[in-house]
N, C-alpha and C. Protein backbone atom coordinates (compact mmCIF):
# COMPACT_ATOMS: atom_id res chain seq x y z
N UNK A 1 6.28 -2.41 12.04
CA UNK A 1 6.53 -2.48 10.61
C UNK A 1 6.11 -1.16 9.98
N UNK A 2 6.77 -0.79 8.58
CA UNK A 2 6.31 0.49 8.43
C UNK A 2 5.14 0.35 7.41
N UNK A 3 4.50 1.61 7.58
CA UNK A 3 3.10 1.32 7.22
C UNK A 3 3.19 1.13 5.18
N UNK A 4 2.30 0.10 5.16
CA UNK A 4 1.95 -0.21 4.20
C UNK A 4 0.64 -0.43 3.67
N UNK A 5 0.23 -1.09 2.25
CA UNK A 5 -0.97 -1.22 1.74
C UNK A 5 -0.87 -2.88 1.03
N UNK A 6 -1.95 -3.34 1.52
CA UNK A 6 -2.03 -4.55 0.12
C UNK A 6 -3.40 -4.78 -0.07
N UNK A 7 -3.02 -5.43 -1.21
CA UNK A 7 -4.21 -5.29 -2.14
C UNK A 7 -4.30 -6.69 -3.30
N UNK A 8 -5.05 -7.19 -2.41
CA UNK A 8 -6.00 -8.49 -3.63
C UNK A 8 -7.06 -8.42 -4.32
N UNK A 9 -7.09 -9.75 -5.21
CA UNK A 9 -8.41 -9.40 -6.40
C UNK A 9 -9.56 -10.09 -4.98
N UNK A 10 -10.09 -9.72 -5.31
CA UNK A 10 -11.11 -10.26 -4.25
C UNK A 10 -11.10 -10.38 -2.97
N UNK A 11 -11.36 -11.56 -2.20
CA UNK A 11 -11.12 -11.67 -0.84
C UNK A 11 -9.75 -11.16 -0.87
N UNK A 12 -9.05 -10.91 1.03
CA UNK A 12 -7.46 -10.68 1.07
C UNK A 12 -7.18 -12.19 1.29
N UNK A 13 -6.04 -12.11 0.49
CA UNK A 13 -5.53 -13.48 0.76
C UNK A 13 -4.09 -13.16 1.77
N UNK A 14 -3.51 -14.05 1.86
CA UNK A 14 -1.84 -14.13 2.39
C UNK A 14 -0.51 -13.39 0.89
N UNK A 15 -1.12 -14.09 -0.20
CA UNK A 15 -0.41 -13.48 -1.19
C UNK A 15 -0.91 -12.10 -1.96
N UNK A 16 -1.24 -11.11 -1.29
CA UNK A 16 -1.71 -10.28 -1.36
C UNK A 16 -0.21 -9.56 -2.53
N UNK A 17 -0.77 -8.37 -3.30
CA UNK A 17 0.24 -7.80 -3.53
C UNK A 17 0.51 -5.85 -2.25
N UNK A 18 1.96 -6.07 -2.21
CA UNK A 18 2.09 -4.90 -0.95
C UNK A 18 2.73 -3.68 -1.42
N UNK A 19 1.89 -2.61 -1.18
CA UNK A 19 3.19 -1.31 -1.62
C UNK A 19 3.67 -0.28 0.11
N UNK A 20 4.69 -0.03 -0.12
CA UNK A 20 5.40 0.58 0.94
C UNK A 20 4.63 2.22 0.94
N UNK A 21 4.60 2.90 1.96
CA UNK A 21 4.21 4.12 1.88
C UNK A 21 5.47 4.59 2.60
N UNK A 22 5.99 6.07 1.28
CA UNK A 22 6.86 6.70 2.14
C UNK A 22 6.44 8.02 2.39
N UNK A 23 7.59 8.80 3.34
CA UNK A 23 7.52 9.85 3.98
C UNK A 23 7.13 10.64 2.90
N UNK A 24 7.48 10.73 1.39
CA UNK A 24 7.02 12.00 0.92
C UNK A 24 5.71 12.00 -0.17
N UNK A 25 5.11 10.75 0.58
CA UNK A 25 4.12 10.51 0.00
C UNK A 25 3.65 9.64 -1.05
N UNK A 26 4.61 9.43 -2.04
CA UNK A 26 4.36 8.18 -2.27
C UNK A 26 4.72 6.66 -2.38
N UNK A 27 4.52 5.86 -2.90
CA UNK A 27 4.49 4.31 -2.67
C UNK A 27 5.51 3.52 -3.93
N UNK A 28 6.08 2.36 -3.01
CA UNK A 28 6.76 1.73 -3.54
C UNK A 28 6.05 0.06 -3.56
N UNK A 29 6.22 -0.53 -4.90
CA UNK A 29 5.91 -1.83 -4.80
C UNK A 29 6.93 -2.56 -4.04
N UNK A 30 6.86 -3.02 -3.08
CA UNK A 30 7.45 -4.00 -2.43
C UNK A 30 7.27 -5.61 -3.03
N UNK A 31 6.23 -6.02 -3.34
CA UNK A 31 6.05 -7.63 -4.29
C UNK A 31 4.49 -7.66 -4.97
N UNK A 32 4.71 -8.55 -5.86
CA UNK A 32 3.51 -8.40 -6.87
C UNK A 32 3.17 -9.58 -6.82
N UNK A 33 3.12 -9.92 -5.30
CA UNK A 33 1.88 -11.67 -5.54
C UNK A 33 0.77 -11.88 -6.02
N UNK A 34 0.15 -10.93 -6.25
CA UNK A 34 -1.05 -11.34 -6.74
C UNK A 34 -0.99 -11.67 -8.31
N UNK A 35 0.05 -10.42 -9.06
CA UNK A 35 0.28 -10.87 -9.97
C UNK A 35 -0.26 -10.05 -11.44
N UNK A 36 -0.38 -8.72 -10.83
CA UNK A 36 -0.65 -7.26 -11.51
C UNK A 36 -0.56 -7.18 -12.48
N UNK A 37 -0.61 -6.83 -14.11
CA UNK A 37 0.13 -6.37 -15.01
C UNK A 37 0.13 -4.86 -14.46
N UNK A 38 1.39 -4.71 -15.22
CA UNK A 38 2.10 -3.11 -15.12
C UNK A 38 0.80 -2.18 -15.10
N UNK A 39 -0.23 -2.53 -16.65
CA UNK A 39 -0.38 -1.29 -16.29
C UNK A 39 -1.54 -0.94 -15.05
N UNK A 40 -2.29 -2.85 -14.83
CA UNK A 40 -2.81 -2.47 -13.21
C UNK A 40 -2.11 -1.92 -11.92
N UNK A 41 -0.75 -2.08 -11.58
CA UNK A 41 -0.05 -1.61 -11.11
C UNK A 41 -0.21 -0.01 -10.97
N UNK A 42 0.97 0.36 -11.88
CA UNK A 42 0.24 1.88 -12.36
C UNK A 42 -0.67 2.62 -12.15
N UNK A 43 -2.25 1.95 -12.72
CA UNK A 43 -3.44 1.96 -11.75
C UNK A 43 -3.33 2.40 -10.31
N UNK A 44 -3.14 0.97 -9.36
CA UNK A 44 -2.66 1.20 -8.13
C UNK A 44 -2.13 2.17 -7.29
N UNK A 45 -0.54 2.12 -7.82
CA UNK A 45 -0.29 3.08 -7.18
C UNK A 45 -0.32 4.42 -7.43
N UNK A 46 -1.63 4.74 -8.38
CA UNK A 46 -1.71 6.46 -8.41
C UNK A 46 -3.15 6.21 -6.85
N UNK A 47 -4.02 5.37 -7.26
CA UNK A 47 -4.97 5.65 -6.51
C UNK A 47 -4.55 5.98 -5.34
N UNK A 48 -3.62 4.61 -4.50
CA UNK A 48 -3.17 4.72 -3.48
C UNK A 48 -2.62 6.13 -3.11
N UNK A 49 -1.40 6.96 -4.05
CA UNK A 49 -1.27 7.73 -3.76
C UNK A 49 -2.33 9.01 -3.35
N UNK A 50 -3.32 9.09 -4.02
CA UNK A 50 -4.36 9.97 -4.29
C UNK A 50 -4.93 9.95 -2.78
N UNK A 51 -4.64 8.80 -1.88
CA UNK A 51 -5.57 8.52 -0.88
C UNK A 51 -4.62 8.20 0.28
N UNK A 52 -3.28 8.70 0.46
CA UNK A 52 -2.46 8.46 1.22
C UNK A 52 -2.69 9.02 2.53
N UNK A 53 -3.93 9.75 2.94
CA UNK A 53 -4.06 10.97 3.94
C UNK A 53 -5.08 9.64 4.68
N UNK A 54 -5.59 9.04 3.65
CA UNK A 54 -6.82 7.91 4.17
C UNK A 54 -6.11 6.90 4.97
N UNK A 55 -4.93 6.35 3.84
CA UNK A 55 -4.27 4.92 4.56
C UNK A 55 -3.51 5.68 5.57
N UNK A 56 -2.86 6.40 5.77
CA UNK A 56 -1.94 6.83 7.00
C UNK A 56 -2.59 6.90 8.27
N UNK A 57 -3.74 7.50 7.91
CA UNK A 57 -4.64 8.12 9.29
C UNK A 57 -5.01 7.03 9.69
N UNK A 58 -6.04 5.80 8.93
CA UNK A 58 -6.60 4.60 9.44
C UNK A 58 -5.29 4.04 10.13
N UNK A 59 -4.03 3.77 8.92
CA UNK A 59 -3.06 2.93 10.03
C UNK A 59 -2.68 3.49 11.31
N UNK A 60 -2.78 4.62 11.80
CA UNK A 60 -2.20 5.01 12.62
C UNK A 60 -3.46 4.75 13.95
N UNK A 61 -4.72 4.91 13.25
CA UNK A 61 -6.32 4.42 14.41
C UNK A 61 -5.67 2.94 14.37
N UNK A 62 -5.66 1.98 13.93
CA UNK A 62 -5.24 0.65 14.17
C UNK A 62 -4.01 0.42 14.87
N UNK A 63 -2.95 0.70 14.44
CA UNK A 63 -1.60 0.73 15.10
C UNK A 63 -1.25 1.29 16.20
N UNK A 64 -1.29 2.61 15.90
CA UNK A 64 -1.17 3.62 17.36
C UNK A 64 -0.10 4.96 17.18
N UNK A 65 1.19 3.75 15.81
CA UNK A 65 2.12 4.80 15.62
C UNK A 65 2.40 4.53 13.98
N UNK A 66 3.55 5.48 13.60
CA UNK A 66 3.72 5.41 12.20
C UNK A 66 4.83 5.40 11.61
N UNK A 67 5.50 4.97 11.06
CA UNK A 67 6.94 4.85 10.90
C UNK A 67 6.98 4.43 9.46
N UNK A 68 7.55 5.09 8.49
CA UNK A 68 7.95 5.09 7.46
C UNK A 68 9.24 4.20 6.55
N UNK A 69 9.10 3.45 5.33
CA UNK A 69 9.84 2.02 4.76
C UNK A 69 11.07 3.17 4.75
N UNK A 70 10.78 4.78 3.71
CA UNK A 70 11.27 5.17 3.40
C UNK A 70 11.48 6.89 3.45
């Protein structure tokens, strides 16, 4: 699967909300289960972006490989 992020209020649940990471760095909301307003969203995905060197590298120590939504 290509690498992604999710992110719940608290514990992770199953309805987590997920954003896609792409090749040029940044992220797409894929679904908003948890249930975000925009401008937490927004929020989100700057941090995420800000820290894309973090999530790529860890997914790739967990996974092995890396493959991109987009």
């Amino acid at each position: 699967e290509p690498v992604h992020v999710h992110v719940s209020k608290g514990k992770p649940t199953t309805n987590a909300t997920k954003f896609w990471i792409t090749r040029s760095g940044k992220c797409l909301l894929a679904n908003n289960n948890s249930g975000y307003d925009n401008r937490t969203l927004n929020y989100l995905t700057k941090a995420i972006e800000a820290n894309i060197d973090i999530a790529t590298s860890k997914w790739v120590e967990f996974f092995g490989d890396l493959s991109y939504y987009c």
